[in-house]
Protein backbone atom coordinates (compact mmCIF):
# COMPACT_ATOMS: atom_id res chain seq x y z
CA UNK A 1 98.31 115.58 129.64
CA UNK A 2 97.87 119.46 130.69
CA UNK A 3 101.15 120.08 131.59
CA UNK A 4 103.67 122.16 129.11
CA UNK A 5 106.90 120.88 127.13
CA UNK A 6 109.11 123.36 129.82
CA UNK A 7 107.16 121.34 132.90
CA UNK A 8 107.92 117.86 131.19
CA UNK A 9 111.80 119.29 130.40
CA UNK A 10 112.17 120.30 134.08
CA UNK A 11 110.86 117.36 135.69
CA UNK A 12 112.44 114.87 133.27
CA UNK A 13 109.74 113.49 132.30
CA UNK A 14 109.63 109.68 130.39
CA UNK A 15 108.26 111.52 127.27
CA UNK A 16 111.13 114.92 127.53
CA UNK A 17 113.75 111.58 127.78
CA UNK A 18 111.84 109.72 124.79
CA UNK A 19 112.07 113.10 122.73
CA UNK A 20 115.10 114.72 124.15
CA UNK A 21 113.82 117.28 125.21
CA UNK A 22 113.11 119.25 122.03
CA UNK A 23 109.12 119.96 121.42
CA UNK A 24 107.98 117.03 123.48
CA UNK A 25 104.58 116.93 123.80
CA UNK A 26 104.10 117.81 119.94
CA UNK A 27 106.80 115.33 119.00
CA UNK A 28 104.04 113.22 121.16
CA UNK A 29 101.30 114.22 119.30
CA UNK A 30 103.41 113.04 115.93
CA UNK A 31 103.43 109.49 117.30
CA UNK A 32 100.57 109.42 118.17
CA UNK A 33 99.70 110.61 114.95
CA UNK A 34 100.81 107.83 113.08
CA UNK A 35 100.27 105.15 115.79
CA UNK A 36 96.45 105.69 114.87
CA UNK A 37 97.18 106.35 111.08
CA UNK A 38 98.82 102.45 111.77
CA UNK A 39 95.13 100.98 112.71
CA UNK A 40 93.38 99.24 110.06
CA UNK A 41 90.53 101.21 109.96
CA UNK A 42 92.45 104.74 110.04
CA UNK A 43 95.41 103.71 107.29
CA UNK A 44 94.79 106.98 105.36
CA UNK A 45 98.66 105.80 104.00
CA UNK A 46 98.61 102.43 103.26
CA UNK A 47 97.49 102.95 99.50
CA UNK A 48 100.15 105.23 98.63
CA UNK A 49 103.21 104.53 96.86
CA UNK A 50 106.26 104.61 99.35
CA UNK A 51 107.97 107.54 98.55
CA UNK A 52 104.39 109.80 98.50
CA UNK A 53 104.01 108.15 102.25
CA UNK A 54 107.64 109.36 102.92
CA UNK A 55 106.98 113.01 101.93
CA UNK A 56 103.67 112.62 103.51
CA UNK A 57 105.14 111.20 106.97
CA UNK A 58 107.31 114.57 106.79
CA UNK A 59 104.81 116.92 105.74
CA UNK A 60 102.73 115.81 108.63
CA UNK A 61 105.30 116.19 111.23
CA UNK A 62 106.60 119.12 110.14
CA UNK A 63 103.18 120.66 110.34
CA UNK A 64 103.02 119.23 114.03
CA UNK A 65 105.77 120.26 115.32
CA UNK A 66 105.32 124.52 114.04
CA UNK A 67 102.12 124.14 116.46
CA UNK A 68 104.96 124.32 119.68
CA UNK A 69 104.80 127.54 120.75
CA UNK A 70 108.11 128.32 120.81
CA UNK A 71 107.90 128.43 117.10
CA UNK A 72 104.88 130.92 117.27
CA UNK A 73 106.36 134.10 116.36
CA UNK A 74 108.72 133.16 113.29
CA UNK A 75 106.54 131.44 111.81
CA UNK A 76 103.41 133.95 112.19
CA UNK A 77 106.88 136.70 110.99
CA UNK A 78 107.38 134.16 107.97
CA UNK A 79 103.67 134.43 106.90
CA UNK A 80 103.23 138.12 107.43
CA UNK A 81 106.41 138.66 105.22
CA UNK A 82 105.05 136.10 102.74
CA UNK A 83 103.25 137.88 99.78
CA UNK A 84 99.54 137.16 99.86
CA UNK A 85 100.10 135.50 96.37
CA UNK A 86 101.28 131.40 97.13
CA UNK A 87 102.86 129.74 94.75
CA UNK A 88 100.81 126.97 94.00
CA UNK A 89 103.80 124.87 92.67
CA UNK A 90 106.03 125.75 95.47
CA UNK A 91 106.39 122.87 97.90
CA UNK A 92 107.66 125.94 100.58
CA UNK A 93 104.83 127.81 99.96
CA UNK A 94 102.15 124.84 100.53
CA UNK A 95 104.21 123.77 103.67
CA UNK A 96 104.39 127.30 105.11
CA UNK A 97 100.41 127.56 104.83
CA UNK A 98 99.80 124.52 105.82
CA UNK A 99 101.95 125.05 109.39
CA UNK A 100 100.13 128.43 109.38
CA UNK A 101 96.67 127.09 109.07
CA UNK A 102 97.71 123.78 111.92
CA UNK A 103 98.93 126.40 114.06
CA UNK A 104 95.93 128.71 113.26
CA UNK A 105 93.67 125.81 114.51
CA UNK A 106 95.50 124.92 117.74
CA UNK A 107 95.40 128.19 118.95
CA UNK A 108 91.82 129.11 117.29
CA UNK A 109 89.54 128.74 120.70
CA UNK A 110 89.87 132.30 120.81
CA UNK A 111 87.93 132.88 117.81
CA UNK A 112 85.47 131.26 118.30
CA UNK A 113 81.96 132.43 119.77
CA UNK A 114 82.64 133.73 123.22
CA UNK A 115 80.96 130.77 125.42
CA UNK A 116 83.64 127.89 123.39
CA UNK A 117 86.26 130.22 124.23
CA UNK A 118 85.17 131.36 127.76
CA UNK A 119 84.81 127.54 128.50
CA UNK A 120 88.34 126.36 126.82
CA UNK A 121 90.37 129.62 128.68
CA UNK A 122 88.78 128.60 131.92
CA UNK A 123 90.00 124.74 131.30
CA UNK A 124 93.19 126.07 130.24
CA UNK A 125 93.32 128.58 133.05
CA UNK A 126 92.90 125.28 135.59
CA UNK A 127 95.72 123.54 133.96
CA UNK A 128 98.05 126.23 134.16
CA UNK A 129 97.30 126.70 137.89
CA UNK A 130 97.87 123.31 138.12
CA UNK A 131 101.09 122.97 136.51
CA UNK A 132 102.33 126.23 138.75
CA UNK A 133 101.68 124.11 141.98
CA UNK A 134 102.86 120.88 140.90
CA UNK A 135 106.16 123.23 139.80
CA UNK A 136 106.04 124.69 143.29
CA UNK A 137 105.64 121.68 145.21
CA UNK A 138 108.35 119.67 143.48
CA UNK A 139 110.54 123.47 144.11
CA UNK A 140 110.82 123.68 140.12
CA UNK A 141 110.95 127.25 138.22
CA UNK A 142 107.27 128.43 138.30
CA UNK A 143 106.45 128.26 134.29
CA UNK A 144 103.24 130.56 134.61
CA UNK A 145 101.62 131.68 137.49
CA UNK A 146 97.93 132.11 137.40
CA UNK A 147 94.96 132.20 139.67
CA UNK A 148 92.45 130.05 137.90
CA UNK A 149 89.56 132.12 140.38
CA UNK A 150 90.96 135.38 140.10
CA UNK A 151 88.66 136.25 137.57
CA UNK A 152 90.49 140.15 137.09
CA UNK A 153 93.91 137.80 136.26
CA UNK A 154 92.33 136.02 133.82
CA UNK A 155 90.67 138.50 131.86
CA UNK A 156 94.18 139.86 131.39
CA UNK A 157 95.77 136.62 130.39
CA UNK A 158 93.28 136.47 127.79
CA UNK A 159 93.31 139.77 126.54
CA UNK A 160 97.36 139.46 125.97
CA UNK A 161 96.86 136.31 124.25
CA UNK A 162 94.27 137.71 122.01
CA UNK A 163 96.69 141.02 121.29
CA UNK A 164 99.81 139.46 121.27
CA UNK A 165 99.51 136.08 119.93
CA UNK A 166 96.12 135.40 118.71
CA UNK A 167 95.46 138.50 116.01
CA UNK A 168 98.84 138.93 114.61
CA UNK A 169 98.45 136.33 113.04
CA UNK A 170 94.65 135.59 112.62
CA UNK A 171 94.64 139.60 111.00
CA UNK A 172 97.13 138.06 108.56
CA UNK A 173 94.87 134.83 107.77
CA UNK A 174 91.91 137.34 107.13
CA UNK A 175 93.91 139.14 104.96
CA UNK A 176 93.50 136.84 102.06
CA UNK A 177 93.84 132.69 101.79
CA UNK A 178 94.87 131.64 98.31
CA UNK A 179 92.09 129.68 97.03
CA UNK A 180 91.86 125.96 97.45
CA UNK A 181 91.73 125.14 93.71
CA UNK A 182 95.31 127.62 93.14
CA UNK A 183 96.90 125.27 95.16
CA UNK A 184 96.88 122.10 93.51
């Protein structure tokens, strides 16, 4: 909805009270998840045996819920600590990559070729300014200030996202992957 899980904690939001307040928009995303995984023509789970759709159901969420960003730097510490060897038999070792490459994903605009990303930081750029004035005008904590036209701003917002958040741990994924078939 382009506003953050600290906006939707402030304000109390329906969904912060439906998920009290602990990662709400990914605990969102989770429902939603398996409200469309409940449609007839997207039960990807209905053919498994119960307890496979149990560990499946958790796999899934867990993997949802790393992508809050509060989570970003222990788990991008976990996976730099990790040995580049996985453990194809290790249900920790399958879960940890498989956070690492959700996570990877969500926050993967920025490596992509320069007009997705340029496009996607200015959208994101918008929402943030957005959120900042709704904050303001409902005289909430200002989350993140920034001036979606201040083009100088931006550029810098970027940049720290790229150093800071985006290469730790993409530098780590182009380290080495473990090779589809060694994880079966």
């Amino acid at each position: 909805d382009g506003y953050s899980n600290s906006y939707h904690v402030n304000t109390q939001s329906e969904l912060a009270r439906i998920y009290n307040d602990m990662s709400v928009m990914e605990n969102h995303h989770c429902a939603m998840t398996f409200a469309i995984l409940r449609r007839k023509e997207c039960a990807l789970l209905d053919d498994l045996q119960p307890d496979v759709r149990r560990q499946m159901r958790k796999t899934i969420v867990s993997a949802i819920l790393c992508t809050d960003m509060s989570n970003h730097f222990t788990l991008t510490h976990d996976f730099k600590k990790h040995p580049l060897q996985f453990d194809a038999g290790s249900e920790g070792d399958r879960l940890l990559l498989l956070k690492v490459l959700l996570h990877a994903a969500d926050i993967g605009n920025a490596v992509r070729p320069f007009a997705v990303n340029d496009a996607m930081s200015k959208r994101v750029h918008r929402e943030f300014q957005a959120q900042a004035e709704e904050e303001a005008r409902l005289g909430l904590p200002v989350t993140f200030a920034v001036d979606s036209t201040n083009q100088k701003q931006c550029s810098q917002v970027e940049l720290n996202f790229l150093d800071y958040v985006v290469m730790p741990l993409w530098e780590r994924l182009g380290g080495g992957l473990p090779h589809p078939q060694a994880l079966r």
